[in-house]
N, C-alpha and C. Protein backbone atom coordinates (compact mmCIF):
# COMPACT_ATOMS: atom_id res chain seq x y z
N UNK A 1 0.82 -1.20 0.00
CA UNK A 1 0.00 0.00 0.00
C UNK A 1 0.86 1.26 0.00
N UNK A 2 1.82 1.44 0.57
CA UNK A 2 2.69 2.47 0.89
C UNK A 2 3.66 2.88 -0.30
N UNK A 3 4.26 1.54 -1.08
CA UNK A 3 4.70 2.31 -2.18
C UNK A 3 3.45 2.45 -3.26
N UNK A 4 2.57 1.39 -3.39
CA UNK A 4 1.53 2.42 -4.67
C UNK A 4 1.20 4.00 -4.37
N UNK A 5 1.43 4.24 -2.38
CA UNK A 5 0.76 6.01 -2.37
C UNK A 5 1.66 6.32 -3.26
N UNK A 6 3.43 6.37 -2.67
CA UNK A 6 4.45 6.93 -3.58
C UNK A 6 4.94 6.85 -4.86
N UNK A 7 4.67 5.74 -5.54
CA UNK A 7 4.43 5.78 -6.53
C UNK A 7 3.59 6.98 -7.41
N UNK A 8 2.15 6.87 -6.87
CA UNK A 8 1.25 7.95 -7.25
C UNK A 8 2.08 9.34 -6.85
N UNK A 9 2.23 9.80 -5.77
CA UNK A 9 3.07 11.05 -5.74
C UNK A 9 4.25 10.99 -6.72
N UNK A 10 5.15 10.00 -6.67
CA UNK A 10 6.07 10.44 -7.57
C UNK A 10 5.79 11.09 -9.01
N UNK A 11 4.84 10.10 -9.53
CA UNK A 11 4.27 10.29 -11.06
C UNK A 11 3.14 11.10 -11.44
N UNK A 12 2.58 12.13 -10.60
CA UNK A 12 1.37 12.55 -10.46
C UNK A 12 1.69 13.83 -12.13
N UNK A 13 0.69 13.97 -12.49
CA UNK A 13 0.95 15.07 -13.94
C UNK A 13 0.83 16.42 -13.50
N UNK A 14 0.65 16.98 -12.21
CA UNK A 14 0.77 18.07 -11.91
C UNK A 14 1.64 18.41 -10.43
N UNK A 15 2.68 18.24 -10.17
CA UNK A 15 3.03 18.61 -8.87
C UNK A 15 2.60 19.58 -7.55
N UNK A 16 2.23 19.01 -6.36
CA UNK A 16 1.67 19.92 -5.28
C UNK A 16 2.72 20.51 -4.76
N UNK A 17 3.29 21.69 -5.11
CA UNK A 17 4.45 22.57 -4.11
C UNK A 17 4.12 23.18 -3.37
N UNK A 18 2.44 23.09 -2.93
CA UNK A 18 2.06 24.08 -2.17
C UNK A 18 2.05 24.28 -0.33
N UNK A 19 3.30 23.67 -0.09
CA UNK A 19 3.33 23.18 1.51
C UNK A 19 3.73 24.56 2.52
N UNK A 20 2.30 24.98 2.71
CA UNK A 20 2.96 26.57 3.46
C UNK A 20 3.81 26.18 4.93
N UNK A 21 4.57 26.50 5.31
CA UNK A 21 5.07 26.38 6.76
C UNK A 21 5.17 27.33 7.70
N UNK A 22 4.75 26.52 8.94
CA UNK A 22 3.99 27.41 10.13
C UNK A 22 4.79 28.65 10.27
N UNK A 23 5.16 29.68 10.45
CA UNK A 23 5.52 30.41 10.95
C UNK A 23 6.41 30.70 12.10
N UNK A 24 5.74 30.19 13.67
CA UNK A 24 6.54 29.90 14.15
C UNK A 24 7.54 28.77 14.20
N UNK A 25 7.74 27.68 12.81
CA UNK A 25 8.85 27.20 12.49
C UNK A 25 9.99 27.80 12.28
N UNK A 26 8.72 28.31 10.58
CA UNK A 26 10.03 29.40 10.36
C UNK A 26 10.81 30.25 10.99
N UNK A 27 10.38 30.83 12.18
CA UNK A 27 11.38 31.38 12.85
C UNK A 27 12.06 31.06 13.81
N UNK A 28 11.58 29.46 14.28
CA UNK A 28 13.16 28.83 14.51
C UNK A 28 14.10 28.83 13.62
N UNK A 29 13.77 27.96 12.48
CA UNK A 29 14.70 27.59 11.48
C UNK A 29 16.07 28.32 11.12
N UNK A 30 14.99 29.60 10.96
CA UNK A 30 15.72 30.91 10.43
C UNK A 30 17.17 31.27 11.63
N UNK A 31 17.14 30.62 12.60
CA UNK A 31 17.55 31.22 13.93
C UNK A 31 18.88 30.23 13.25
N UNK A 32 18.65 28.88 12.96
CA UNK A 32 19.64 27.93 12.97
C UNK A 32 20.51 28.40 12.18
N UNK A 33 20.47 28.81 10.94
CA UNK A 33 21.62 29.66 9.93
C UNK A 33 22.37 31.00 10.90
N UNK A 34 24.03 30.40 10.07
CA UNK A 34 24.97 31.20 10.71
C UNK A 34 25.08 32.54 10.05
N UNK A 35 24.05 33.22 10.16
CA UNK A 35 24.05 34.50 9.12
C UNK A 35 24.75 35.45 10.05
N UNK A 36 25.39 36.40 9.45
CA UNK A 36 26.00 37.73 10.06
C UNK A 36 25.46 38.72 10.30
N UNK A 37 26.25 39.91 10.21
CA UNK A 37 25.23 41.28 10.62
C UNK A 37 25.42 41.80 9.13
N UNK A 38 26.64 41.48 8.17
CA UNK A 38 26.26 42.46 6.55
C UNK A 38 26.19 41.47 5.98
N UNK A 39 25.55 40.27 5.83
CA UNK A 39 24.81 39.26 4.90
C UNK A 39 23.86 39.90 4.05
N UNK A 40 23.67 39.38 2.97
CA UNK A 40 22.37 39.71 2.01
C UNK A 40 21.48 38.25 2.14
N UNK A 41 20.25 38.33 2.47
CA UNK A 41 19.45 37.10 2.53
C UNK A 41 18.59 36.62 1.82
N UNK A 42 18.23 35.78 1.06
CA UNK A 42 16.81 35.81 -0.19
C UNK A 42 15.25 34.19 0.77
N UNK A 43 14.94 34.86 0.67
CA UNK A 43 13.74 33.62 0.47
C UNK A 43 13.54 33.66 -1.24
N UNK A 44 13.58 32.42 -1.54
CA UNK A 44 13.63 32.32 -3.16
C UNK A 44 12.69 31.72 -3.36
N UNK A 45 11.59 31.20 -2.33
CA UNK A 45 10.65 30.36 -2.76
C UNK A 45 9.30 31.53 -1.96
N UNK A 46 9.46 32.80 -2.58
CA UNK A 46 8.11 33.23 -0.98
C UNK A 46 7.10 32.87 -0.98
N UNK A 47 6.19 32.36 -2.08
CA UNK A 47 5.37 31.71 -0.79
C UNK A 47 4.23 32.48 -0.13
N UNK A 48 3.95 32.67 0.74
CA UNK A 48 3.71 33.51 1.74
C UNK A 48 3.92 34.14 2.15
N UNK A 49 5.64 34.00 2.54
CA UNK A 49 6.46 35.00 3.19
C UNK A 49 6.71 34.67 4.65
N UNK A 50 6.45 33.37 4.06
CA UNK A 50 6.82 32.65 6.52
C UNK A 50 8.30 33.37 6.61
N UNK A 51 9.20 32.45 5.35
CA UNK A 51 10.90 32.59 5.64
C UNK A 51 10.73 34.65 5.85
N UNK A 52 10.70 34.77 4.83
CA UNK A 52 10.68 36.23 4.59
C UNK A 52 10.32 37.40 6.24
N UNK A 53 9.40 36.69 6.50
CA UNK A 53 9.46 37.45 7.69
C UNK A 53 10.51 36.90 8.73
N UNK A 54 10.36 35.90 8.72
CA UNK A 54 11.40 35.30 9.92
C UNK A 54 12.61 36.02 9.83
N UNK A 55 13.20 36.16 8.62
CA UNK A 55 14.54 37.42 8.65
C UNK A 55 14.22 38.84 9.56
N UNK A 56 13.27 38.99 10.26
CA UNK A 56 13.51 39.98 10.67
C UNK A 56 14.60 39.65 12.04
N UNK A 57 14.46 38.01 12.25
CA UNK A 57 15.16 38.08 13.69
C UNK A 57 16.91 37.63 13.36
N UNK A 58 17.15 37.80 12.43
CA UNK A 58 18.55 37.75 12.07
C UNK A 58 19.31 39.25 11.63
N UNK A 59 20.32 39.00 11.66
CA UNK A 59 21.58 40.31 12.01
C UNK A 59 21.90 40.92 10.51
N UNK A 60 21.01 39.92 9.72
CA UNK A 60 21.27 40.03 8.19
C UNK A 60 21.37 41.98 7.69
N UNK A 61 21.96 42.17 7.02
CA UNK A 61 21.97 44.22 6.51
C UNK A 61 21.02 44.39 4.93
N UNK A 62 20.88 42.96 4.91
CA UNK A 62 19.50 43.12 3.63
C UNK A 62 19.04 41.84 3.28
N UNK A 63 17.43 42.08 3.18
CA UNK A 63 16.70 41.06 3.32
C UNK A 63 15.81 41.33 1.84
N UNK A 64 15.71 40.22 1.02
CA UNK A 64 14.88 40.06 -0.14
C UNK A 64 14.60 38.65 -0.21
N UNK A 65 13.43 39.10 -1.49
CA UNK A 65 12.67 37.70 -1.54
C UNK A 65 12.37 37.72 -3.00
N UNK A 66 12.31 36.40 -3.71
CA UNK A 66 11.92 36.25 -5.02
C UNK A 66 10.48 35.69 -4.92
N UNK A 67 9.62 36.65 -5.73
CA UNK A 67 8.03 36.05 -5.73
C UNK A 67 8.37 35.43 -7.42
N UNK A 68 9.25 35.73 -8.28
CA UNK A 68 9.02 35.20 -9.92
C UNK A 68 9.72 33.78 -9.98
N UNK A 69 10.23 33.70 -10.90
CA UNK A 69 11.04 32.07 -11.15
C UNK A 69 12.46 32.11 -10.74
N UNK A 70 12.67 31.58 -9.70
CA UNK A 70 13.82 31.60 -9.29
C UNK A 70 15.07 31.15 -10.03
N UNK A 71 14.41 30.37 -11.21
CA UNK A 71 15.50 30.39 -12.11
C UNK A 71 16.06 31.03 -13.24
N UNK A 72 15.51 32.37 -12.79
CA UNK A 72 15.51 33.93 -13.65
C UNK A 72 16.50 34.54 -12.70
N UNK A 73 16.58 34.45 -11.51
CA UNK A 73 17.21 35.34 -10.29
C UNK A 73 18.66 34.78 -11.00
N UNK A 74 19.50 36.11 -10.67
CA UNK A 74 20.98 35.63 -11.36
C UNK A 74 21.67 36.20 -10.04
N UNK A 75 21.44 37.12 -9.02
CA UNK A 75 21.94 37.86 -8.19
C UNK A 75 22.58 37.19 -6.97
N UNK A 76 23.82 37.26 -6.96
CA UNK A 76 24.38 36.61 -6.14
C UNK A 76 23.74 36.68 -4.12
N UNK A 77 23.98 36.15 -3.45
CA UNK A 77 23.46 36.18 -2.50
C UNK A 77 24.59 35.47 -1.60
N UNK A 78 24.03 35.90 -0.04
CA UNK A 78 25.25 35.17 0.93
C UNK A 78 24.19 33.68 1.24
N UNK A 79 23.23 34.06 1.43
CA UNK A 79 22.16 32.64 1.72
C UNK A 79 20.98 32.88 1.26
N UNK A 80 20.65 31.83 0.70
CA UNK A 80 19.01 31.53 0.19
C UNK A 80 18.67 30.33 1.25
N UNK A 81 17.25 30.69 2.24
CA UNK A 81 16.47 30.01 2.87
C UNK A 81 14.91 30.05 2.52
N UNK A 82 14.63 29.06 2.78
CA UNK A 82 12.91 28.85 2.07
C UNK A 82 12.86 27.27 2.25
N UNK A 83 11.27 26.88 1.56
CA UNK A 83 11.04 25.48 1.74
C UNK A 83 10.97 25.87 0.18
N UNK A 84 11.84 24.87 -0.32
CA UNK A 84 11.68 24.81 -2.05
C UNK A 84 10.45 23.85 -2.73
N UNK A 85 10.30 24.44 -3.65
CA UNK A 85 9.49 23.08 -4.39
C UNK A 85 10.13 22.07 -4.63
N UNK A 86 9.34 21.28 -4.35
CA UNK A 86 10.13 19.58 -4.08
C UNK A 86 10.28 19.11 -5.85
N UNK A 87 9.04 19.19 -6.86
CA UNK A 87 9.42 18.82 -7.78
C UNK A 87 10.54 19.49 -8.80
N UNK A 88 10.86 20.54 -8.53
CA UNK A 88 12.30 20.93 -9.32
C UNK A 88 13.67 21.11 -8.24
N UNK A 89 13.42 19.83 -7.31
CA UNK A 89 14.65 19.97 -6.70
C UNK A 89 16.12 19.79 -7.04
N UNK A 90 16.46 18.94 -7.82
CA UNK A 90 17.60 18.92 -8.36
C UNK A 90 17.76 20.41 -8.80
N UNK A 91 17.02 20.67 -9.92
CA UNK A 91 17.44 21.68 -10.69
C UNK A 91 17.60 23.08 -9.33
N UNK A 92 16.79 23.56 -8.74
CA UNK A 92 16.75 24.50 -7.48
C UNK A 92 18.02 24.04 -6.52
N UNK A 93 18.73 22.88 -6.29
CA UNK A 93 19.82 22.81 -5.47
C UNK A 93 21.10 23.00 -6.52
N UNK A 94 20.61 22.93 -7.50
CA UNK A 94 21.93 23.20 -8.97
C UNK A 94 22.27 25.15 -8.57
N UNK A 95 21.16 25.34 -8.86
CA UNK A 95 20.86 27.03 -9.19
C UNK A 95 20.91 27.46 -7.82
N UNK A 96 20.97 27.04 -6.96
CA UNK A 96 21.15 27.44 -5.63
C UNK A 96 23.27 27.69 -5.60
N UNK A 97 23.49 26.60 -5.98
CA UNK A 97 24.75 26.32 -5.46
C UNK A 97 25.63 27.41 -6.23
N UNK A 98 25.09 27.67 -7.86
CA UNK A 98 25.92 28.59 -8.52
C UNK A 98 25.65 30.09 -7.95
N UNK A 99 24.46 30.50 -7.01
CA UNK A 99 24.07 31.86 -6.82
C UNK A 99 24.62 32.15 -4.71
N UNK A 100 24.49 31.17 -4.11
CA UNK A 100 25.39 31.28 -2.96
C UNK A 100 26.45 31.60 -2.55
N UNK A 101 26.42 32.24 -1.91
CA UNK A 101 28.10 32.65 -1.65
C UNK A 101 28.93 32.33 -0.49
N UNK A 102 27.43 32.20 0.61
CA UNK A 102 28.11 31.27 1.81
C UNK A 102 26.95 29.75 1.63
N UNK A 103 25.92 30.07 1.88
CA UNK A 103 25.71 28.77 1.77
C UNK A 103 23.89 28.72 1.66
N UNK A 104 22.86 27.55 1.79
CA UNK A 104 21.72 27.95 1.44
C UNK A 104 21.11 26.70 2.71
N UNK A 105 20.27 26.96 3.13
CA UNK A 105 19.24 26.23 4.11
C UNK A 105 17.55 25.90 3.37
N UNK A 106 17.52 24.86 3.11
CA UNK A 106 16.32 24.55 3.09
C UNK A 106 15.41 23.50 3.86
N UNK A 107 13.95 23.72 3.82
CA UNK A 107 13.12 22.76 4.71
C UNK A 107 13.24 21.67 3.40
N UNK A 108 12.98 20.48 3.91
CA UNK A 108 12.86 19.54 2.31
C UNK A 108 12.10 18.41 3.34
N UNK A 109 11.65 17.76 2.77
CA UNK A 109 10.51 16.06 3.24
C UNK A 109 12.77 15.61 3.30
N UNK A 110 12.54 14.77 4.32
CA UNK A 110 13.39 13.58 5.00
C UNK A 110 14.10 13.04 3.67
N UNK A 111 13.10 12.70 3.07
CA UNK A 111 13.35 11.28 1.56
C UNK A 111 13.62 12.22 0.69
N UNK A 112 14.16 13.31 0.88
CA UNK A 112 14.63 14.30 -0.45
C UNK A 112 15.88 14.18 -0.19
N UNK A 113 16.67 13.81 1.02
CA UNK A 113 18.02 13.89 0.70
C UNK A 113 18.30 12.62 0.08
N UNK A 114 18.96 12.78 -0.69
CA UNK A 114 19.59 11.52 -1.26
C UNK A 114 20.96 11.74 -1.41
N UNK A 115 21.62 10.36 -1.71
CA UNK A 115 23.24 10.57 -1.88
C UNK A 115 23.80 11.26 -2.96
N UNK A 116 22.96 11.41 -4.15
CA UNK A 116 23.41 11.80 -4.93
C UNK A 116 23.32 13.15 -5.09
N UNK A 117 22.34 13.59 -4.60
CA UNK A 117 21.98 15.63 -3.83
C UNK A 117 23.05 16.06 -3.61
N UNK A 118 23.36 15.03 -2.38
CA UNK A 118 24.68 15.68 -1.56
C UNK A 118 25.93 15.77 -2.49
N UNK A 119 26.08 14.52 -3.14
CA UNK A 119 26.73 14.61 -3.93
C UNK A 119 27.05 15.62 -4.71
N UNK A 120 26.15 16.47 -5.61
CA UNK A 120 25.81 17.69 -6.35
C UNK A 120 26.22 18.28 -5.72
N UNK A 121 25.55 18.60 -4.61
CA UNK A 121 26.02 20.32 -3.71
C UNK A 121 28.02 20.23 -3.20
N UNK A 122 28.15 18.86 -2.91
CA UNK A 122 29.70 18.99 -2.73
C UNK A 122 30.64 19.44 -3.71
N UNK A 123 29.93 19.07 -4.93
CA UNK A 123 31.23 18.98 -5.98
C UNK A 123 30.95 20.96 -6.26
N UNK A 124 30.14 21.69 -5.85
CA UNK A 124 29.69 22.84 -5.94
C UNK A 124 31.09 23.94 -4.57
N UNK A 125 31.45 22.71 -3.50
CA UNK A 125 31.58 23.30 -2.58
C UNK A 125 31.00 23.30 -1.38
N UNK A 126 29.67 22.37 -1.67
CA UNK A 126 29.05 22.76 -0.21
C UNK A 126 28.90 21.38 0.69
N UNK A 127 29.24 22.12 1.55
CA UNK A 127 28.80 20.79 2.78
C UNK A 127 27.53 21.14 3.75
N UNK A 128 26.64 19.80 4.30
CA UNK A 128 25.72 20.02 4.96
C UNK A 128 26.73 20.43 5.87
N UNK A 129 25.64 20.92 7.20
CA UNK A 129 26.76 21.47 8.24
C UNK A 129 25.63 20.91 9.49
N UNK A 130 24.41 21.30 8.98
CA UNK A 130 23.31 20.87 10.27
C UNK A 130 22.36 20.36 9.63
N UNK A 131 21.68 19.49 10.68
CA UNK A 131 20.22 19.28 10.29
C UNK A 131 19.32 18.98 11.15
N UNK A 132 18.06 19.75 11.22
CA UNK A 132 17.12 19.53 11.89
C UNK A 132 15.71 18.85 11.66
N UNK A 133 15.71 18.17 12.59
CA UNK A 133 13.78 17.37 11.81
C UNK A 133 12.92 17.72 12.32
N UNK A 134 12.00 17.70 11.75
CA UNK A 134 11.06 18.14 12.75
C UNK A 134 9.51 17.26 11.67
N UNK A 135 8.36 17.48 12.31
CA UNK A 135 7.23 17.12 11.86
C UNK A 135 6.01 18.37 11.64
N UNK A 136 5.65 18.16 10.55
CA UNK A 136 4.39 19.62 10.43
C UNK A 136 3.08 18.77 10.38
N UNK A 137 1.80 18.90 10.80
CA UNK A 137 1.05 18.04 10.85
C UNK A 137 -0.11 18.34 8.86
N UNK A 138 -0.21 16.85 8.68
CA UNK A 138 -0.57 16.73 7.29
C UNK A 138 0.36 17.05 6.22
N UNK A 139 1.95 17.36 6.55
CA UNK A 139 2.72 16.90 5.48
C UNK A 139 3.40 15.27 5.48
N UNK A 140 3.73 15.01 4.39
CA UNK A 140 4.16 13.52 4.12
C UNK A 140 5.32 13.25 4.96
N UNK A 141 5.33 12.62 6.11
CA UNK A 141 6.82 12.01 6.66
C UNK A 141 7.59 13.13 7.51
N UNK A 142 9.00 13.23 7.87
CA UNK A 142 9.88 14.11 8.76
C UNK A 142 10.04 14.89 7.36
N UNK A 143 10.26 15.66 8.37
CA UNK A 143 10.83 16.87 7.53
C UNK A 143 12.44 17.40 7.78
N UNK A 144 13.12 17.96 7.18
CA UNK A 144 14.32 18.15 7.66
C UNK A 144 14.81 19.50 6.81
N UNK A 145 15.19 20.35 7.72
CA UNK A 145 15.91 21.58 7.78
C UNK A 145 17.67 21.35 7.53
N UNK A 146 17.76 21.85 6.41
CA UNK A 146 18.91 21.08 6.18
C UNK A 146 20.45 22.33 5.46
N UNK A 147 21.36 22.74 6.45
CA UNK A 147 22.27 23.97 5.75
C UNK A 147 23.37 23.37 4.88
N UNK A 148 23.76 24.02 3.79
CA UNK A 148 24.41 23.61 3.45
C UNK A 148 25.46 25.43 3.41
N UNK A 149 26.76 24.68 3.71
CA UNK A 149 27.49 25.90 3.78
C UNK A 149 29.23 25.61 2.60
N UNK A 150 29.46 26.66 2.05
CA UNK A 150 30.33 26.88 1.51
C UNK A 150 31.48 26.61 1.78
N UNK A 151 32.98 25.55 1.18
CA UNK A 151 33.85 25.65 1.26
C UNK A 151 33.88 24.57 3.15
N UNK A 152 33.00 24.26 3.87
CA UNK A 152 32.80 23.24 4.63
C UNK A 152 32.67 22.07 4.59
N UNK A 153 33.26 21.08 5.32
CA UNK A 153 32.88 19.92 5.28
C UNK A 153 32.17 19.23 5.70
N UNK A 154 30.94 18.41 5.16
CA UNK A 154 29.98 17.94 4.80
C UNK A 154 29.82 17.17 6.10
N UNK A 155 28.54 16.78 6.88
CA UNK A 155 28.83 16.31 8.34
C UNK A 155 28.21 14.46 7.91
N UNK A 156 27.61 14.36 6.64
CA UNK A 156 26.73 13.12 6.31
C UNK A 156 28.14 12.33 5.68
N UNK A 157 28.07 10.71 6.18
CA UNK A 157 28.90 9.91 5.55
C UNK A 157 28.36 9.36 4.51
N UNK A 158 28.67 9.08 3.11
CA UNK A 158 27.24 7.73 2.31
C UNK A 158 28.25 7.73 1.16
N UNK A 159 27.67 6.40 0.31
CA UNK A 159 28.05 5.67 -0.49
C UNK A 159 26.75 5.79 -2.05
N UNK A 160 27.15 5.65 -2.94
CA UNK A 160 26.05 5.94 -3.92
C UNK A 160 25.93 4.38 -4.53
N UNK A 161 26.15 3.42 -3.87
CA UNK A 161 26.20 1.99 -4.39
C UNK A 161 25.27 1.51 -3.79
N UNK A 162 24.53 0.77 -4.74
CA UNK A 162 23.16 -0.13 -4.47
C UNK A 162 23.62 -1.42 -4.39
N UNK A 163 23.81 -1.77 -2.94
CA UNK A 163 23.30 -2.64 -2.50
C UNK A 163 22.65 -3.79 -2.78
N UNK A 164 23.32 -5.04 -3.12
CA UNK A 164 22.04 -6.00 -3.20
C UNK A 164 22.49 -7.28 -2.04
């Protein structure tokens, strides 16, 4: 029963990105990034504007947000935080990695990290550094808050070999 649900999610012809997050998450989350006091900050996914506000409790010296296609944004940045859309994740952790300058935090479902993600973001430079889980009620599974920072080393061990 459990893989026909995922199955169906995986293959569905229209993707649901629409997972707003609580607020007072977001402004834990936001707390967990090592941002400075002259950082530039983006929520690239707004959304709503949970992340977006949550920057008010960071030291950041400028705070923006992309409401268009984030894969139009060319502007370099010190961190991009947000919950991304899950179905253009590869491509959004690609375009993340070339526009970061220290590093990018996102919320993602648990089963989005994969070895080969990490993989991507390393050969970019980046290493996870933290991660937090947590549960939102009526999204699919843990969730995990996950930084990835620049020129750091990566705190996850893994292998990209299947096992039989």
């Amino acid at each position: 029963m459990k893989s026909e649900i995922a199955h169906k999610i995986k293959h569905r012809k229209v993707p649901n990105d629409e997972f707003i997050t609580p607020q007072e998450l977001a402004d834990k989350l936001v707390k967990l990034v090592p941002i400075t006091k002259n950082d530039i900050i983006c929520d690239n996914a707004y959304g709503t504007g949970v992340f977006y506000k949550a920057f008010e409790y960071t030291p950041a010296i400028i705070k923006q947000f992309c409401k268009d296609d984030f894969f139009e944004w060319d502007k370099k940045q010190h961190w991009f935080i947000t919950n991304p859309p899950y179905s253009r994740l590869d491509r959004w952790l690609e375009h993340s990695c070339k526009l970061a300058i220290k590093g990018f935090a996102y919320l993602l479902g648990l089963h989005n990290l994969t070895p080969r993600r990490i993989e991507m973001c390393e050969k970019y430079g980046f290493g996870i550094t933290k991660i937090y889980l947590c549960k939102v009620y009526k999204w699919f599974g843990i969730s995990a808050f996950i930084v990835w920072e620049k020129g750091k080393k990566g705190i996850i061990q893994y292998d990209r070999i299947v096992w039989r």
